[in-house]
N, C-alpha and C. Protein backbone atom coordinates (compact mmCIF):
# COMPACT_ATOMS: atom_id res chain seq x y z
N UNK A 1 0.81 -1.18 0.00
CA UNK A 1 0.00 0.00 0.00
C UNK A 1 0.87 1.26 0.00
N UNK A 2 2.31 1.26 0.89
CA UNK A 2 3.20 2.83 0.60
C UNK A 2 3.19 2.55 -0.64
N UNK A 3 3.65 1.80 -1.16
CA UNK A 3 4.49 1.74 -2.93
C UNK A 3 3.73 2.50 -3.48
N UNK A 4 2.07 2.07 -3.61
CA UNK A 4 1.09 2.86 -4.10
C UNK A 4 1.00 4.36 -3.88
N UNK A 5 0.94 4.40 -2.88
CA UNK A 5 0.64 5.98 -2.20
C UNK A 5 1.97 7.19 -2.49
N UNK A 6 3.72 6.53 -2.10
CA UNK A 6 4.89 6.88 -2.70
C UNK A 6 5.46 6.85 -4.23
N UNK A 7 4.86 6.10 -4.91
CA UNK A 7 6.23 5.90 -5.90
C UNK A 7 5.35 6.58 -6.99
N UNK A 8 3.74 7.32 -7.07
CA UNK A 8 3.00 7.53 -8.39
C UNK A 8 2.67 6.92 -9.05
N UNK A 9 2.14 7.44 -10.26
CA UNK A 9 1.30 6.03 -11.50
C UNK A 9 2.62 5.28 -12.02
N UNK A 10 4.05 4.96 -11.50
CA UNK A 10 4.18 3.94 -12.15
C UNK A 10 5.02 2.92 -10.91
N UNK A 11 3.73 2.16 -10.09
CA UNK A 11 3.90 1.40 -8.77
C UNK A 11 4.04 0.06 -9.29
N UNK A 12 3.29 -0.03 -10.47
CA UNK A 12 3.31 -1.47 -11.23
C UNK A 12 4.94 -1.93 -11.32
N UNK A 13 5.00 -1.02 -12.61
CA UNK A 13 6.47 -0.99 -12.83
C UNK A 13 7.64 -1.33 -11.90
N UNK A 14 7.45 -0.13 -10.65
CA UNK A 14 8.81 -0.26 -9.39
C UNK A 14 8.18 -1.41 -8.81
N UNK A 15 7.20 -2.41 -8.87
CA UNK A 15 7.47 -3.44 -7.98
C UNK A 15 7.46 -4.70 -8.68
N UNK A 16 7.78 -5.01 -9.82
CA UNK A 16 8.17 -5.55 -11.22
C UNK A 16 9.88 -5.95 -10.18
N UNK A 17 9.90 -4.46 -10.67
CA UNK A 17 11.87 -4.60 -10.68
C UNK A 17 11.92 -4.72 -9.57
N UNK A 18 11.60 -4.38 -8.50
CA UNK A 18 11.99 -4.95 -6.85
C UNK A 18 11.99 -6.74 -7.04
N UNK A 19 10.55 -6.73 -7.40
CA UNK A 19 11.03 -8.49 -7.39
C UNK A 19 11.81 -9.01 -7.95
N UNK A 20 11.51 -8.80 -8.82
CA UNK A 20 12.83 -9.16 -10.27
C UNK A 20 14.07 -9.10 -9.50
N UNK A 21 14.58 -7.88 -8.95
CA UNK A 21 15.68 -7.61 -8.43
C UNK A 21 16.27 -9.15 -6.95
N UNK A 22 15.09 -8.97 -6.45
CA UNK A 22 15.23 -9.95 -4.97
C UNK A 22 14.88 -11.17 -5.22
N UNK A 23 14.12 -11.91 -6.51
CA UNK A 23 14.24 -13.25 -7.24
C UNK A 23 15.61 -13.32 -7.44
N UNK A 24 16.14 -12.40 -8.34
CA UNK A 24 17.63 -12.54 -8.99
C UNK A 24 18.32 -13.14 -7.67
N UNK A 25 18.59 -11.98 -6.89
CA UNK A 25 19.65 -12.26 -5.80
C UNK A 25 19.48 -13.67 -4.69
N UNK A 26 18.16 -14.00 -4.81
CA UNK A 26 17.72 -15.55 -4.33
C UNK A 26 18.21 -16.24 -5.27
N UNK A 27 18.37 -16.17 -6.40
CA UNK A 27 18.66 -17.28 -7.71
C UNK A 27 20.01 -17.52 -7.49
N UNK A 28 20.55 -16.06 -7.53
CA UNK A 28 22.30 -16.31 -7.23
C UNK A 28 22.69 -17.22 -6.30
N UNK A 29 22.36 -16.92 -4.81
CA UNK A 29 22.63 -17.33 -3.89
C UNK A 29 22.03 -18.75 -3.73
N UNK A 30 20.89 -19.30 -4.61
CA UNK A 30 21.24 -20.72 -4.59
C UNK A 30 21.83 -21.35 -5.83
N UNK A 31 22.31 -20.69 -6.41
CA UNK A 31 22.80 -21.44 -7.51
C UNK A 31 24.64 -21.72 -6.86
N UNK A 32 24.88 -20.37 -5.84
CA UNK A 32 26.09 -20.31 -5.54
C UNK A 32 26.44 -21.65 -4.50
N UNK A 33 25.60 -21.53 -4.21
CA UNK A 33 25.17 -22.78 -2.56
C UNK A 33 25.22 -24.09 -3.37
N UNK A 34 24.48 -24.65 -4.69
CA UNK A 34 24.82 -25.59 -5.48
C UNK A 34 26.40 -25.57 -5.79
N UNK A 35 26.63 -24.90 -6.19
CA UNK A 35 28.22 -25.01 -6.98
C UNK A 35 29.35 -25.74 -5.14
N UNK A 36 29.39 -24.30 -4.39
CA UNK A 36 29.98 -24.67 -3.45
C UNK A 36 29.42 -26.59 -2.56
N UNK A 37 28.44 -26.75 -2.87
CA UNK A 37 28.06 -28.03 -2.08
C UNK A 37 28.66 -29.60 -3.27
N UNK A 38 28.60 -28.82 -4.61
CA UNK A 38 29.25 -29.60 -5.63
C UNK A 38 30.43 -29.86 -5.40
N UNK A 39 31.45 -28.99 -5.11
CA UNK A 39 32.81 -28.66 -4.82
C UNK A 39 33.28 -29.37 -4.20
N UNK A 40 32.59 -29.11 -2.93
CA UNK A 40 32.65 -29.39 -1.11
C UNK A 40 32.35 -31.26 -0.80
N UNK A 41 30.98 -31.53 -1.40
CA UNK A 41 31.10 -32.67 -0.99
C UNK A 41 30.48 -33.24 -2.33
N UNK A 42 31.50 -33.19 -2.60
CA UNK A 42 31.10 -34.75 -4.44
C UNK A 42 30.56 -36.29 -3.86
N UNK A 43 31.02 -36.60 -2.91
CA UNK A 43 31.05 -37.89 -2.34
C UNK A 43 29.36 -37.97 -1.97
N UNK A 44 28.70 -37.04 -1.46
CA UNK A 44 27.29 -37.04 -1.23
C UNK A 44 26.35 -38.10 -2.00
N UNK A 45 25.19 -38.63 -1.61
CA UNK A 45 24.50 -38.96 -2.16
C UNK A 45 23.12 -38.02 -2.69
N UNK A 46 22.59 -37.96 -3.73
CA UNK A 46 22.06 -37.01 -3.72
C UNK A 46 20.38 -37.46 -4.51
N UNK A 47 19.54 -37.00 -4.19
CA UNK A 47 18.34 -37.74 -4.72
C UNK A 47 18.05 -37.47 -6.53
N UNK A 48 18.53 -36.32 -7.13
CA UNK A 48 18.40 -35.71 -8.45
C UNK A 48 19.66 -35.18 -8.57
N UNK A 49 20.57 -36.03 -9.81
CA UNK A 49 21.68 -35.72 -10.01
C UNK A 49 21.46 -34.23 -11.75
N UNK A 50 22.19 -33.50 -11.35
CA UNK A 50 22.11 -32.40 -12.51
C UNK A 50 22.76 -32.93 -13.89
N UNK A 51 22.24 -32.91 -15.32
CA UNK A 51 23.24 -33.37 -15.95
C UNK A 51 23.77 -31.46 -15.90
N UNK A 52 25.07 -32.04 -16.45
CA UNK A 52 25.91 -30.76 -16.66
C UNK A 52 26.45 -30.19 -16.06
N UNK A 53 25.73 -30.87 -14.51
CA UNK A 53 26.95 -30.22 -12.95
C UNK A 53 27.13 -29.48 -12.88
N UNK A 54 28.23 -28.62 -12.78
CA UNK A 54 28.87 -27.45 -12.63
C UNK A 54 28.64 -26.20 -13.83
N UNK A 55 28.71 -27.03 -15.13
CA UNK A 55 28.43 -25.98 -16.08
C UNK A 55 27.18 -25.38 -15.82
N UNK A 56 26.07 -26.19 -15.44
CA UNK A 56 24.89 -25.67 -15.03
C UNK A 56 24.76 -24.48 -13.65
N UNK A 57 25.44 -25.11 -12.79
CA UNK A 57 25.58 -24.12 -12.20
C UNK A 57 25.88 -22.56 -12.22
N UNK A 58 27.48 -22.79 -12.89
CA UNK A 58 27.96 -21.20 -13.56
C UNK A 58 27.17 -20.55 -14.26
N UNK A 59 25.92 -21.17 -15.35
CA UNK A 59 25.06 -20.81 -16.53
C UNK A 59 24.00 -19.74 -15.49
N UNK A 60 23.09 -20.51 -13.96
CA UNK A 60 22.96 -19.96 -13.38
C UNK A 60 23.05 -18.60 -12.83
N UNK A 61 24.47 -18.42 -12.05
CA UNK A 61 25.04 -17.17 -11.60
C UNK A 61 25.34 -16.30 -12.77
N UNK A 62 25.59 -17.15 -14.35
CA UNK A 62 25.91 -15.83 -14.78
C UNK A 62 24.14 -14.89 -15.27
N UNK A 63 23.47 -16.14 -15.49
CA UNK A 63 22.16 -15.42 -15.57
C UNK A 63 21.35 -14.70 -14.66
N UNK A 64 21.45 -15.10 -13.64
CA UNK A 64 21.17 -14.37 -12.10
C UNK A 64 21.63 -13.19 -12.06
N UNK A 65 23.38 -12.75 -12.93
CA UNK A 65 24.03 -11.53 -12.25
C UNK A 65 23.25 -10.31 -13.22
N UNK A 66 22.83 -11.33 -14.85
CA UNK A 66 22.39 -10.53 -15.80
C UNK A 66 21.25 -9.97 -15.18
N UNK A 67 20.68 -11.01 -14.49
CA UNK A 67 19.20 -9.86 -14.25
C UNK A 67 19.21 -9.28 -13.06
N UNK A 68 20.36 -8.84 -12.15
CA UNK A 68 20.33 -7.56 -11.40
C UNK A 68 21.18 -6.92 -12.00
N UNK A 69 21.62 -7.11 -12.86
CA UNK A 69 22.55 -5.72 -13.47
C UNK A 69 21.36 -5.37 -14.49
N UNK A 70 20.41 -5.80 -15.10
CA UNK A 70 19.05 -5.51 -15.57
C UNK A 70 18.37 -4.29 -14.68
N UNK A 71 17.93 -4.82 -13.72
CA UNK A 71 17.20 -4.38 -12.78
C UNK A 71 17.73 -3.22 -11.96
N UNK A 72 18.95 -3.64 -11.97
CA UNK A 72 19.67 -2.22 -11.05
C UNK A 72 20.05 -1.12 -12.15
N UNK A 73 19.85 -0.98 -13.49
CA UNK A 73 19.65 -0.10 -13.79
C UNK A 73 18.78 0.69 -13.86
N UNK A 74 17.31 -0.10 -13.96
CA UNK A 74 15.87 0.04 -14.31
C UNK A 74 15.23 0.95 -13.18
N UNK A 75 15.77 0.81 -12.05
CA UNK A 75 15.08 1.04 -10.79
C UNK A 75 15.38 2.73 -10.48
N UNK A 76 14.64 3.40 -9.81
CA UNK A 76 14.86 4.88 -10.05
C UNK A 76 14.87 5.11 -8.52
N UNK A 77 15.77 6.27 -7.84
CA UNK A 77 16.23 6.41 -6.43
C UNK A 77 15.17 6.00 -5.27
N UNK A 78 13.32 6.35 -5.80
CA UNK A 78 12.90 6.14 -5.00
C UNK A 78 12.64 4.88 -4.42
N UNK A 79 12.61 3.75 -6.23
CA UNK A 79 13.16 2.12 -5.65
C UNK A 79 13.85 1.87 -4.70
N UNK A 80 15.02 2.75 -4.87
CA UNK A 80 15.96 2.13 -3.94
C UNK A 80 15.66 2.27 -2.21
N UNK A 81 15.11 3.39 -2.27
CA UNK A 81 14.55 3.85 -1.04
C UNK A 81 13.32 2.40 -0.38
N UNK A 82 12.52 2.14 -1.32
CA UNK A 82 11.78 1.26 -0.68
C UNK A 82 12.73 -0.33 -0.67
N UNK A 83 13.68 -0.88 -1.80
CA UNK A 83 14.18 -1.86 -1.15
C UNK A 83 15.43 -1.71 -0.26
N UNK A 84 15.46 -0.59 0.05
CA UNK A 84 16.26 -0.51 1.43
C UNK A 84 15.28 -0.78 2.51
N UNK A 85 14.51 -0.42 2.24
CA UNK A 85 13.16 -0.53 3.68
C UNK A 85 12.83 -1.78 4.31
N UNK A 86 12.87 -2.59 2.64
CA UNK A 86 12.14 -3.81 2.74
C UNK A 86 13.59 -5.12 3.62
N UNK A 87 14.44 -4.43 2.73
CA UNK A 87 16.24 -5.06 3.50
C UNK A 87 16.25 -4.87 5.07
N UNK A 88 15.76 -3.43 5.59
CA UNK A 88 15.73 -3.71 6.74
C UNK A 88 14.93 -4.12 7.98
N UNK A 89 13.98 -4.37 7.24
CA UNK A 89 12.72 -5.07 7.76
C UNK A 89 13.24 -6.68 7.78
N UNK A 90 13.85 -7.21 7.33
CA UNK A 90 14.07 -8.28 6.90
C UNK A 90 15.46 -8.87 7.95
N UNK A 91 16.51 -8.20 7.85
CA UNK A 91 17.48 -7.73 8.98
C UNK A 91 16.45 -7.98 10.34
N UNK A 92 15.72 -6.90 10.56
CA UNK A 92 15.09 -6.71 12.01
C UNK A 92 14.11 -8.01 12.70
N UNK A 93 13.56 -8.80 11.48
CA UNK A 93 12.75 -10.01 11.43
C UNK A 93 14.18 -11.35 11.61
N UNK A 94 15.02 -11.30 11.12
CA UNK A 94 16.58 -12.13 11.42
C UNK A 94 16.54 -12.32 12.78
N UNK A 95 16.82 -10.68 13.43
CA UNK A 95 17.42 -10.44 14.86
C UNK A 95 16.27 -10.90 15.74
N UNK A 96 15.21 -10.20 15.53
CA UNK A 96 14.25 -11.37 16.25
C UNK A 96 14.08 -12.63 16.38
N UNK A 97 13.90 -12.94 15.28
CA UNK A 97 13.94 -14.66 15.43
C UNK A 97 15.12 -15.22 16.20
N UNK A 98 16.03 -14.79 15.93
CA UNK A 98 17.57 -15.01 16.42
C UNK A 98 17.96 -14.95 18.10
N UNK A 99 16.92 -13.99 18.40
CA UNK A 99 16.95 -13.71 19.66
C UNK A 99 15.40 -14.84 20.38
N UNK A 100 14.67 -15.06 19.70
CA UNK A 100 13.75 -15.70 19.94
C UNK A 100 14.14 -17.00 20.12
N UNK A 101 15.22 -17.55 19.40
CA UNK A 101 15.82 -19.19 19.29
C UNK A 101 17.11 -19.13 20.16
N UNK A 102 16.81 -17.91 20.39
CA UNK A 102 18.40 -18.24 21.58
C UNK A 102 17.79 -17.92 23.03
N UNK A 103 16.64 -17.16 23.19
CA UNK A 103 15.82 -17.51 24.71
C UNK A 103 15.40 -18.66 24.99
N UNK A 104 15.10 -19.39 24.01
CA UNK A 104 13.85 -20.94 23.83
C UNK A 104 15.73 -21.77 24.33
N UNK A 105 16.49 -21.36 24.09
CA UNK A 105 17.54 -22.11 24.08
C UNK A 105 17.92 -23.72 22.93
N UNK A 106 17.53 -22.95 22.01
CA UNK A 106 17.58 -24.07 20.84
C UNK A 106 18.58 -23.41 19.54
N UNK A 107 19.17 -24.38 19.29
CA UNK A 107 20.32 -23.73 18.10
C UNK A 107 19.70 -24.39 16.28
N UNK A 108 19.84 -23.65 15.47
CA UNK A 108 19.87 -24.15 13.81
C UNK A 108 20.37 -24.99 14.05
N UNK A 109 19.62 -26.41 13.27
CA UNK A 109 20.34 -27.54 13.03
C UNK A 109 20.41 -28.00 10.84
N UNK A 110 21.49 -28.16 10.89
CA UNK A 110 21.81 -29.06 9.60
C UNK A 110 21.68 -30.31 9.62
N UNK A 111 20.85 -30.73 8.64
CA UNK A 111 20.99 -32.31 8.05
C UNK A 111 21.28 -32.05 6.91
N UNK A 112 22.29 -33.10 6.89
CA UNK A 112 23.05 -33.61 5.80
C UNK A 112 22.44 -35.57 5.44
N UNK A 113 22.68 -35.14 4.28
CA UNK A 113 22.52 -36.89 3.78
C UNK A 113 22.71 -37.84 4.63
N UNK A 114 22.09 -39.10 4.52
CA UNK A 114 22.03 -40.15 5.27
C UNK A 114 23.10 -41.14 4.71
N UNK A 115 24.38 -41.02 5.03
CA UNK A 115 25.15 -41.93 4.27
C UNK A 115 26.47 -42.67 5.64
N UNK A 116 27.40 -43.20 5.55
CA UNK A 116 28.61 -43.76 6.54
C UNK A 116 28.11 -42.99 7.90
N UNK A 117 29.20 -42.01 7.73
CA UNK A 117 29.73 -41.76 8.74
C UNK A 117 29.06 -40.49 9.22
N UNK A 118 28.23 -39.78 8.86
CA UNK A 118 27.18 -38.28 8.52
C UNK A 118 26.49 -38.61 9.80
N UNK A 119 26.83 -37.57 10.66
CA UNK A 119 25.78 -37.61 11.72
C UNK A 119 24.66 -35.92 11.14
N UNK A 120 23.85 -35.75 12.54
CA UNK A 120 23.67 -34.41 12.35
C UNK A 120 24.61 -33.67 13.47
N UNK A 121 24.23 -32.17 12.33
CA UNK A 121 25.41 -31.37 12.88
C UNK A 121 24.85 -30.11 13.50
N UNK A 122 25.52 -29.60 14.42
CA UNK A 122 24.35 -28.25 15.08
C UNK A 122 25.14 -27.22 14.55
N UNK A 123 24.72 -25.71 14.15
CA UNK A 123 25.15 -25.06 13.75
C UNK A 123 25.91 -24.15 14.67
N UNK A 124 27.03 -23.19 14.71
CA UNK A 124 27.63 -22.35 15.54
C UNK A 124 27.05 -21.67 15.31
């Protein structure tokens, strides 16, 4: 409803490229998380193997980077103003939770594959 009320008749538009923009940077960051877990543990068992592996991966990030360098041109100061807003709303929703799982006294846990020697692991 601000977007509407702030940004004028073209709200459609600036929230196009916000998403666009914060899809992209989700795309990156799992395509990056694939590559590094490719890297890291080859030995894994994995339920859906990629053909193309790694090339697929890179194809990824480089298409991911295309569409915020898309988007980060497209976007006009007052964009930026609202996905700064939305960044720190998002930040402030982190620290809460963060502080919420550390009163309950419970830590992030990782599972990893069910294979030898793989236990689960608690996060620092």
């Amino acid at each position: 409803m601000a977007m509407v009320l702030f940004s004028g008749s073209n709200w459609l538009e600036l929230l196009f490229l916000l998403i666009t923009l914060s899809v992209s940077i989700v795309f990156l960051l799992g395509c990056l998380a694939f590559i590094q877990l490719r890297i890291q543990h080859p030995e894994w068992e994995r339920p859906f193997k990629l053909p193309g592996g790694l090339t697929v991966g890179v194809l990824g990030v480089m298409s991911s980077l295309y569409c915020i360098v898309c988007a980060v041109r497209e976007i006009p100061l007052r964009g930026w103003a609202f996905f700064g807003g939305y960044c720190v709303l998002g930040v402030l929703f982190m620290v809460y939770n963060n502080a919420v799982l550390k009163r309950k006294g419970l830590k992030p846990e990782i599972y990893r594959p069910q294979s030898e020697n793989v236990e689960l692991e608690t996060a620092v």
